[in-house]
PDB file of N, CA and C in Angstrom:
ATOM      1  N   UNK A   1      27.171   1.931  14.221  1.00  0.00           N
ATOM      2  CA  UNK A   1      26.074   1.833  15.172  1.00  0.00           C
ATOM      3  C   UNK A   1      24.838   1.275  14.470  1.00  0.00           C
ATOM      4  N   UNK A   2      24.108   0.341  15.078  1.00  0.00           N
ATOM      5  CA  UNK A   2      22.939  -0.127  14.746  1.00  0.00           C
ATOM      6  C   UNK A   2      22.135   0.603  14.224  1.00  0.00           C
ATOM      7  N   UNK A   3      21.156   0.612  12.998  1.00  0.00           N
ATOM      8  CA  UNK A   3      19.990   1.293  13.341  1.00  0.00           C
ATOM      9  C   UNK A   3      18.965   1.284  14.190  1.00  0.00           C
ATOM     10  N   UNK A   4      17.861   2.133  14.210  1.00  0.00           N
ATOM     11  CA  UNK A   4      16.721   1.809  14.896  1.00  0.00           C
ATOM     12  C   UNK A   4      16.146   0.724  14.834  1.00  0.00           C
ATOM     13  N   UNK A   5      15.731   0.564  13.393  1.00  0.00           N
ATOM     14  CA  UNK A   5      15.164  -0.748  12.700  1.00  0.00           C
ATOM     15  C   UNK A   5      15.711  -1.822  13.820  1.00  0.00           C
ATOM     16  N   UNK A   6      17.125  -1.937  13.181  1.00  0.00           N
ATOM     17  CA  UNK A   6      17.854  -2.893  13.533  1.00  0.00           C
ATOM     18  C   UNK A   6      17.631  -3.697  15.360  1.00  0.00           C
ATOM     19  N   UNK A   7      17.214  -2.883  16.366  1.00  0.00           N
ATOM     20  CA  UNK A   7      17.267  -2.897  17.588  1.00  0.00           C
ATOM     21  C   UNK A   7      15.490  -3.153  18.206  1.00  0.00           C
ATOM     22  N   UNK A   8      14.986  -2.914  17.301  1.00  0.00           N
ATOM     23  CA  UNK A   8      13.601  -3.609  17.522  1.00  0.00           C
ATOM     24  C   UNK A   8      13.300  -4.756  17.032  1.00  0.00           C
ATOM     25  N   UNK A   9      12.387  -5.473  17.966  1.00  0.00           N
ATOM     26  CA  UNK A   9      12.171  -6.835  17.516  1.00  0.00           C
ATOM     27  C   UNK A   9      10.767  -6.882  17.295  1.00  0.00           C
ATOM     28  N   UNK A  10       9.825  -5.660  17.016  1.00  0.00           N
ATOM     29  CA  UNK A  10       9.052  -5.687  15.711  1.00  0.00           C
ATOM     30  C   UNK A  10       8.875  -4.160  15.415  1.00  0.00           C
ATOM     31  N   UNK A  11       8.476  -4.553  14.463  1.00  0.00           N
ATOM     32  CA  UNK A  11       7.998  -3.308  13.667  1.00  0.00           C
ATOM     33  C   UNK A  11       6.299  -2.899  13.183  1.00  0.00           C
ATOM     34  N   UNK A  12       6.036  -1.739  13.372  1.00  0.00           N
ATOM     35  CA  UNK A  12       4.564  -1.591  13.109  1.00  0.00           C
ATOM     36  C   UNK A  12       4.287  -1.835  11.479  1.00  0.00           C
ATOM     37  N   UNK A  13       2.924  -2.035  11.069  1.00  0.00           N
ATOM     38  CA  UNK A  13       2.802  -2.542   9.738  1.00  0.00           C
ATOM     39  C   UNK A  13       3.456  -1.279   8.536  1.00  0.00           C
ATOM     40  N   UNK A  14       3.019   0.398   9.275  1.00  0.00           N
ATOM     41  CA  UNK A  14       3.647   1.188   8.510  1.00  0.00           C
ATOM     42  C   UNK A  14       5.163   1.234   8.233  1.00  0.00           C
ATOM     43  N   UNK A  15       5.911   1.251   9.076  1.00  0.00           N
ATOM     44  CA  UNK A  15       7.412   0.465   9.333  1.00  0.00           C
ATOM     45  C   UNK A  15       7.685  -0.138   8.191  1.00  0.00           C
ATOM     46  N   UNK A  16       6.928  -1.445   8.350  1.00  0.00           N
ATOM     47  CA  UNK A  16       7.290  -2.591   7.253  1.00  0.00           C
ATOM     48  C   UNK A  16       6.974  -1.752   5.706  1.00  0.00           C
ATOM     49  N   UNK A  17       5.522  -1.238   5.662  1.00  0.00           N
ATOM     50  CA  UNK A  17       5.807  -0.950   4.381  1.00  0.00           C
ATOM     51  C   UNK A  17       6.549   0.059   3.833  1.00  0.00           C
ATOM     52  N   UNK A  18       7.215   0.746   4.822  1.00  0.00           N
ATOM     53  CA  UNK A  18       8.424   1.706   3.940  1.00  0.00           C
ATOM     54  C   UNK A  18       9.741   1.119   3.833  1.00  0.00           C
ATOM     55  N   UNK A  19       9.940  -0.121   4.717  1.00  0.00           N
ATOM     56  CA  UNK A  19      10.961  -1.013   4.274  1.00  0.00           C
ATOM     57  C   UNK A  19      10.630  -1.131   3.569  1.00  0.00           C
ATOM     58  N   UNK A  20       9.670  -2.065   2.673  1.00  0.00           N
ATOM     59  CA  UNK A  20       9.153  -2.873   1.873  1.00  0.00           C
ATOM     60  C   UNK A  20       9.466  -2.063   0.350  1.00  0.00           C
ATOM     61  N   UNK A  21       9.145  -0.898   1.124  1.00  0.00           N
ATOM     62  CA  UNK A  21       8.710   0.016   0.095  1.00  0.00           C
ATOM     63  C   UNK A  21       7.396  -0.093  -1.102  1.00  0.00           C
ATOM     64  N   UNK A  22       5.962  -0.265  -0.286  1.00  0.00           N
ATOM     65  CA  UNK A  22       5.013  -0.703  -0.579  1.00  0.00           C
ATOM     66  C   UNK A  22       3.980   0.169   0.205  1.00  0.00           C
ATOM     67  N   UNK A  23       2.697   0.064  -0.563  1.00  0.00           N
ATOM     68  CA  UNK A  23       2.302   1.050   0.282  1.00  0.00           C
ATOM     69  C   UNK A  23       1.609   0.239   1.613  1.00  0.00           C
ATOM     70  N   UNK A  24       1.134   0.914   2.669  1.00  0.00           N
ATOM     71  CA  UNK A  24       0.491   0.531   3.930  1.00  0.00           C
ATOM     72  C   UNK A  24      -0.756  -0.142   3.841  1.00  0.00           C
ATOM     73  N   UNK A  25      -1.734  -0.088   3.029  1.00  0.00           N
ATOM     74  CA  UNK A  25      -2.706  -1.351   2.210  1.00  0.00           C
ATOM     75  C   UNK A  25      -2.058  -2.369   1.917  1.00  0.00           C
ATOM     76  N   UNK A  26      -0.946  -2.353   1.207  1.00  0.00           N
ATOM     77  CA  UNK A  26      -0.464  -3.542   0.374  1.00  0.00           C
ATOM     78  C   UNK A  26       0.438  -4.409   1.666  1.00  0.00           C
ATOM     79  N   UNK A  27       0.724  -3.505   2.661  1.00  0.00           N
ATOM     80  CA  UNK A  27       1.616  -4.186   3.877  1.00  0.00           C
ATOM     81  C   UNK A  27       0.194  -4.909   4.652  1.00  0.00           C
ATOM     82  N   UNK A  28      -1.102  -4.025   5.566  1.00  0.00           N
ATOM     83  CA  UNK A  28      -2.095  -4.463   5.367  1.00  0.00           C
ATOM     84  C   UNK A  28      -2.666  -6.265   4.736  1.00  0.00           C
ATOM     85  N   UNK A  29      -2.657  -5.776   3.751  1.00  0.00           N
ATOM     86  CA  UNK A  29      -3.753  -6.950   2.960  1.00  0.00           C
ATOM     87  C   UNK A  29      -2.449  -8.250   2.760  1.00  0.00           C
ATOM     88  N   UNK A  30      -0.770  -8.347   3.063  1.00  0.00           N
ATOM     89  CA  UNK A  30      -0.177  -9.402   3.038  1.00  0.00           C
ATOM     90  C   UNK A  30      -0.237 -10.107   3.991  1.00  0.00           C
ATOM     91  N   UNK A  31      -0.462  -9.176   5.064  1.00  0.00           N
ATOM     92  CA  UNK A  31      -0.817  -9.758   6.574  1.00  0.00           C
ATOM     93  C   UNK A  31      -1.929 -10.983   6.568  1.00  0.00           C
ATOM     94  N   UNK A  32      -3.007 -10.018   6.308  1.00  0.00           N
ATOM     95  CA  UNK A  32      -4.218 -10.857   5.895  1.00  0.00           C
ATOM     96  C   UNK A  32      -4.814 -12.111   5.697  1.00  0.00           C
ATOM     97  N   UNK A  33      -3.466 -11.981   4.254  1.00  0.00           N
ATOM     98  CA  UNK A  33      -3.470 -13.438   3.756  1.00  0.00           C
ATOM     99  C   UNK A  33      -3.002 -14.037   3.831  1.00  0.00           C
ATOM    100  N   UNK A  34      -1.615 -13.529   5.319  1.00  0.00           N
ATOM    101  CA  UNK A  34      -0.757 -14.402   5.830  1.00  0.00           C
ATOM    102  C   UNK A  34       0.223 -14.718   4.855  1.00  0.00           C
ATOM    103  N   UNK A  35       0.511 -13.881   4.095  1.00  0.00           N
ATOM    104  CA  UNK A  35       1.998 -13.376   3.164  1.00  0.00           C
ATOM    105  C   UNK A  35       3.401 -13.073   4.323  1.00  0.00           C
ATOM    106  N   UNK A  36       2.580 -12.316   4.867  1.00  0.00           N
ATOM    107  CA  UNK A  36       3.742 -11.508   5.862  1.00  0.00           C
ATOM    108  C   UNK A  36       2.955 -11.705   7.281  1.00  0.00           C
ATOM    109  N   UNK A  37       3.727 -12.497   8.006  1.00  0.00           N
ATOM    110  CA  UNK A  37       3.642 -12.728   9.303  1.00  0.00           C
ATOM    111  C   UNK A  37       3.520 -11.702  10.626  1.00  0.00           C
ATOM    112  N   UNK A  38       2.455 -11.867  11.019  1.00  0.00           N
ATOM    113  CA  UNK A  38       2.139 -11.158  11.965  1.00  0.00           C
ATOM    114  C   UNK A  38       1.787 -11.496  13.184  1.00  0.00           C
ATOM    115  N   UNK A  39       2.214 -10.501  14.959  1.00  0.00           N
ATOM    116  CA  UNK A  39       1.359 -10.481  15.808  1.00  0.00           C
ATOM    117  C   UNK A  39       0.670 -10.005  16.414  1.00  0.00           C
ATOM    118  N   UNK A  40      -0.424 -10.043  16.812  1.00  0.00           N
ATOM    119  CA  UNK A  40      -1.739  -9.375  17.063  1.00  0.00           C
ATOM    120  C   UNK A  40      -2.056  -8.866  18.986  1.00  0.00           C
ATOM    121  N   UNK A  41      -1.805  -7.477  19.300  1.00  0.00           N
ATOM    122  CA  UNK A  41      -2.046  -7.441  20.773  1.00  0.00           C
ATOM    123  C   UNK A  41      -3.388  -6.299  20.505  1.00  0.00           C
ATOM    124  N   UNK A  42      -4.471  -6.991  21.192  1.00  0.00           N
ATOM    125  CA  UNK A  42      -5.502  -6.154  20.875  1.00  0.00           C
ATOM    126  C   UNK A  42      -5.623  -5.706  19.928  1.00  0.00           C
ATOM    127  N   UNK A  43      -5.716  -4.657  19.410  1.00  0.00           N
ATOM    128  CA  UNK A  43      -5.726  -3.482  18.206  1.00  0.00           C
ATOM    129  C   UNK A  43      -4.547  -3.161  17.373  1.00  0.00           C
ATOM    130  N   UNK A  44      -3.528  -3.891  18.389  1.00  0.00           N
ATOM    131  CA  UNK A  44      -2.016  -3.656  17.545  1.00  0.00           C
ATOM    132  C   UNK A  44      -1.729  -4.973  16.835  1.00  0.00           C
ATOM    133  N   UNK A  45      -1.178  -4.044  15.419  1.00  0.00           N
ATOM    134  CA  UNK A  45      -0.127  -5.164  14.544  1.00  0.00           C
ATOM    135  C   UNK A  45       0.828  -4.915  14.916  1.00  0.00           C
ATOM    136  N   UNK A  46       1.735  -6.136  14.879  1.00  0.00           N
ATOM    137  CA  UNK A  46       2.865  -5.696  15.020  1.00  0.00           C
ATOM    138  C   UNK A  46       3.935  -7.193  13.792  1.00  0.00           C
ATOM    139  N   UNK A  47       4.750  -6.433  13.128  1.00  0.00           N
ATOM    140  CA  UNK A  47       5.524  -7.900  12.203  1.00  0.00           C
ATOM    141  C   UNK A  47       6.613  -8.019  13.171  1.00  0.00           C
ATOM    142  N   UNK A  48       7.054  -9.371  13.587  1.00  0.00           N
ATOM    143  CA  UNK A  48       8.540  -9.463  14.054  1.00  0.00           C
ATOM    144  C   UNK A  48       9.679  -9.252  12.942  1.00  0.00           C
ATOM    145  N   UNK A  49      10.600  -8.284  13.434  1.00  0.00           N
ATOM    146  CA  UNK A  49      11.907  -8.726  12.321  1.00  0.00           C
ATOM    147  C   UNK A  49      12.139  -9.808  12.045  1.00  0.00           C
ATOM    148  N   UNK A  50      12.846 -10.834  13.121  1.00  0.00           N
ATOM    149  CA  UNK A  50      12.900 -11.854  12.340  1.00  0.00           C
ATOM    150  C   UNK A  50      12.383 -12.053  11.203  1.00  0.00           C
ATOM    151  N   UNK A  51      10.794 -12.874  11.720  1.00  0.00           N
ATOM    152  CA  UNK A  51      10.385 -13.152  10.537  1.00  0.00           C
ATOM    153  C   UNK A  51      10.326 -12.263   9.141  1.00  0.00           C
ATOM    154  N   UNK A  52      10.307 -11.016   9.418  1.00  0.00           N
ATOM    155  CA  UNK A  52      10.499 -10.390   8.110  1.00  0.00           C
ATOM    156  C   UNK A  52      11.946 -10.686   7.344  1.00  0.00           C
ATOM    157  N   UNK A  53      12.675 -10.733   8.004  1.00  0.00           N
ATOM    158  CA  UNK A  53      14.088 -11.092   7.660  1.00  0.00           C
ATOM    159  C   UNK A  53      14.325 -12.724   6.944  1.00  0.00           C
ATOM    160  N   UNK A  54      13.405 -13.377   7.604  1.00  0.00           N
ATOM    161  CA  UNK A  54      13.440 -15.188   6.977  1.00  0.00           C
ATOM    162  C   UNK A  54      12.803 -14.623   6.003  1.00  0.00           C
ATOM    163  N   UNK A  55      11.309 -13.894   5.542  1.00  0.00           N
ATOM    164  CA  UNK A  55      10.546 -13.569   4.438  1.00  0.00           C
ATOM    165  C   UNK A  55      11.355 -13.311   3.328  1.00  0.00           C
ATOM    166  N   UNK A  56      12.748 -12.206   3.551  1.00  0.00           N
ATOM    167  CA  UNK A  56      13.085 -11.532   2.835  1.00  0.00           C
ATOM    168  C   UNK A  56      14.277 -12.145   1.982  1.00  0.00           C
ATOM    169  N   UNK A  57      14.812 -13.525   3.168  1.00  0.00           N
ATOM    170  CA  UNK A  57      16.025 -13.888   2.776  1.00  0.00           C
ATOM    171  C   UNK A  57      15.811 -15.622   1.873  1.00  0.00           C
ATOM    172  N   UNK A  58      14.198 -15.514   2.010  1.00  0.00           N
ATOM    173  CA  UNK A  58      13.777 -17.110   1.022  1.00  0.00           C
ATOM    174  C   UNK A  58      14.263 -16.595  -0.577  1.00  0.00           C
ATOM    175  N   UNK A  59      14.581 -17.432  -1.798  1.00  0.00           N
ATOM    176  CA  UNK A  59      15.127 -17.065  -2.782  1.00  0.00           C
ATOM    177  C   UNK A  59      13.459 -16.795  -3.310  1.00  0.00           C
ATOM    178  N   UNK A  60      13.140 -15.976  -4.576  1.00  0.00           N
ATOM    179  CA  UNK A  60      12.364 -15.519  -5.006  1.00  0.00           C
ATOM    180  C   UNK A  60      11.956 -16.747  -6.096  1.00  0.00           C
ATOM    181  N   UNK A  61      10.532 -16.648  -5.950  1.00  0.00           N
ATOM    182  CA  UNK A  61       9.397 -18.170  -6.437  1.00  0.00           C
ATOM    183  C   UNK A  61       9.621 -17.599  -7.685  1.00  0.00           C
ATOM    184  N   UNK A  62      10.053 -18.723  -9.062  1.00  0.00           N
ATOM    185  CA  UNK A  62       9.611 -18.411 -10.727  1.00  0.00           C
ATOM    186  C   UNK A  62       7.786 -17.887 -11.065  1.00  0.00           C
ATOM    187  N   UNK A  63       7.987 -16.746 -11.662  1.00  0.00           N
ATOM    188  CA  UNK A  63       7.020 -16.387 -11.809  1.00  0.00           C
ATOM    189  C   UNK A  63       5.992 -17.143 -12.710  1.00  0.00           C
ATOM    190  N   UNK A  64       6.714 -18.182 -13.555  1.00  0.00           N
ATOM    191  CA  UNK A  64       6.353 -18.772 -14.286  1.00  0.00           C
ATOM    192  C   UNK A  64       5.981 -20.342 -13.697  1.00  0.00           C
ATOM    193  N   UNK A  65       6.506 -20.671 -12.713  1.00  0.00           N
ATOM    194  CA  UNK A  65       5.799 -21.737 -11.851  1.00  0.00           C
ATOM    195  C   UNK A  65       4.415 -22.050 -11.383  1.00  0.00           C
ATOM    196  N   UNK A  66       3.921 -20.353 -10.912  1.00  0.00           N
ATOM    197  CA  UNK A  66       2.816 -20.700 -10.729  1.00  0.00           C
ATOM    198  C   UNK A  66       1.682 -20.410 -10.716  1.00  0.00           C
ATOM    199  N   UNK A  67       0.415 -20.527 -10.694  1.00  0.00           N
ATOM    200  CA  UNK A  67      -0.610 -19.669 -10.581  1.00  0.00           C
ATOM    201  C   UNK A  67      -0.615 -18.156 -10.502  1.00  0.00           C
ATOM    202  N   UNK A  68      -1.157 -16.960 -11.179  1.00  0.00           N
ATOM    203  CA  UNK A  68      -0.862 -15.620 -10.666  1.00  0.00           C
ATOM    204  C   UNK A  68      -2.745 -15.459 -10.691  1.00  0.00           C
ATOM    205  N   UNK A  69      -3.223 -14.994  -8.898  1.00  0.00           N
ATOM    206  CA  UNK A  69      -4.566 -15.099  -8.895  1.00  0.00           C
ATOM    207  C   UNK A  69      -4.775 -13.158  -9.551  1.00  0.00           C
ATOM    208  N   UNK A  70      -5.682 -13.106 -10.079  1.00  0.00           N
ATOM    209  CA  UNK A  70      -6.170 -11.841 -10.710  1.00  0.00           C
ATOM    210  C   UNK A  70      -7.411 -11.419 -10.185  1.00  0.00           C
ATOM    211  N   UNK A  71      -7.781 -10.109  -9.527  1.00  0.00           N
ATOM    212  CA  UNK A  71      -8.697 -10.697  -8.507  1.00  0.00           C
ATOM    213  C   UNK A  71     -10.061 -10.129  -9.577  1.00  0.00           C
ATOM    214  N   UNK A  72     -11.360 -10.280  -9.453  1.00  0.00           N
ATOM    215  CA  UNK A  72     -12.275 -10.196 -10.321  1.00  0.00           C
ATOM    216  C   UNK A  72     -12.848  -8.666 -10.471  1.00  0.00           C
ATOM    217  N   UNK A  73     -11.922  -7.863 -11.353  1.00  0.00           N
ATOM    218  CA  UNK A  73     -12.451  -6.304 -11.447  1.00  0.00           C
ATOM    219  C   UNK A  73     -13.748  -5.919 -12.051  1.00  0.00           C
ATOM    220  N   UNK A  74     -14.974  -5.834 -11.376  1.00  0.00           N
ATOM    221  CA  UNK A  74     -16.074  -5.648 -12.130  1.00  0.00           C
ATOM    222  C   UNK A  74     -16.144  -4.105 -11.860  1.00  0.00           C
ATOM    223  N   UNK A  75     -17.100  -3.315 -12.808  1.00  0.00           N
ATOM    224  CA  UNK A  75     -17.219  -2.046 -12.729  1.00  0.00           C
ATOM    225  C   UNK A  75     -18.583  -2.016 -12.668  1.00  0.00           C
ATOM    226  N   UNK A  76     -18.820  -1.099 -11.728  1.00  0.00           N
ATOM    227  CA  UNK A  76     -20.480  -1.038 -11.272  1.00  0.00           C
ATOM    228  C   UNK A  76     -20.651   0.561 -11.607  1.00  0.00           C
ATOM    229  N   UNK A  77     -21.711   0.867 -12.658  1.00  0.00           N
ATOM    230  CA  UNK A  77     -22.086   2.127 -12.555  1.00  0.00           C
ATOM    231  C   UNK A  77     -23.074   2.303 -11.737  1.00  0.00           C
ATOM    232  N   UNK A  78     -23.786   3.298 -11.655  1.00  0.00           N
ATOM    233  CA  UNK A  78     -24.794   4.198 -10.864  1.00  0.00           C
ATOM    234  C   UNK A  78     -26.223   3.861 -11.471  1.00  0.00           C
ATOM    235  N   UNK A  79     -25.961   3.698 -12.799  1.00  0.00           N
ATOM    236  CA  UNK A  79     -27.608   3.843 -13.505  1.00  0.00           C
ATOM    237  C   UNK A  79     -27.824   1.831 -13.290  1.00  0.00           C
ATOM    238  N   UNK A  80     -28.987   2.027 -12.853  1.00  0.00           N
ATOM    239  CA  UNK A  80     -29.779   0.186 -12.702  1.00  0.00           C
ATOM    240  C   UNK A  80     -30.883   0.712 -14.308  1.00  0.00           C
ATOM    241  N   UNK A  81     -30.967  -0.934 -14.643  1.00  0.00           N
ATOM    242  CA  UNK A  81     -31.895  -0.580 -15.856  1.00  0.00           C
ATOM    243  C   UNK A  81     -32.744  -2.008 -15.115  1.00  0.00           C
TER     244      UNK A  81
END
């Protein structure tokens, strides 16, 4: 028998990230940047399987190909001089 998963044709972003097995920020912020495909009804996300399924089934990019962006960690204390 099918799963649940299996019988919906999307899934909410929390959904995805326990597939993913990632946390719900990191499912979040792929959306974003249009990593992971999304559609938008009012207030709702929602990912289609499909497309998570084309996402999942592209072969994996050499890490060594290409750019890895690092995003700019500055640390801000409390005291101003």
């Amino acid at each position: 028998m099918a799963s649940e998963h299996q019988l919906k044709l999307t899934l909410t972003v929390p959904e995805v990230a326990r597939l993913l097995r990632i946390s719900r920020g990191s499912a979040y912020k792929a959306i974003r940047t249009g990593q992971l495909p999304s559609l938008r009804f009012g207030r709702t996300i929602r990912v289609p399987r499909v497309a998570l399924e084309e996402l999942l089934s592209k072969p994996a990019r050499d890490a060594h190909s290409e750019e890895i962006a690092v995003p700019n960690n500055t640390f801000r204390s409390g005291n101003k001089k």
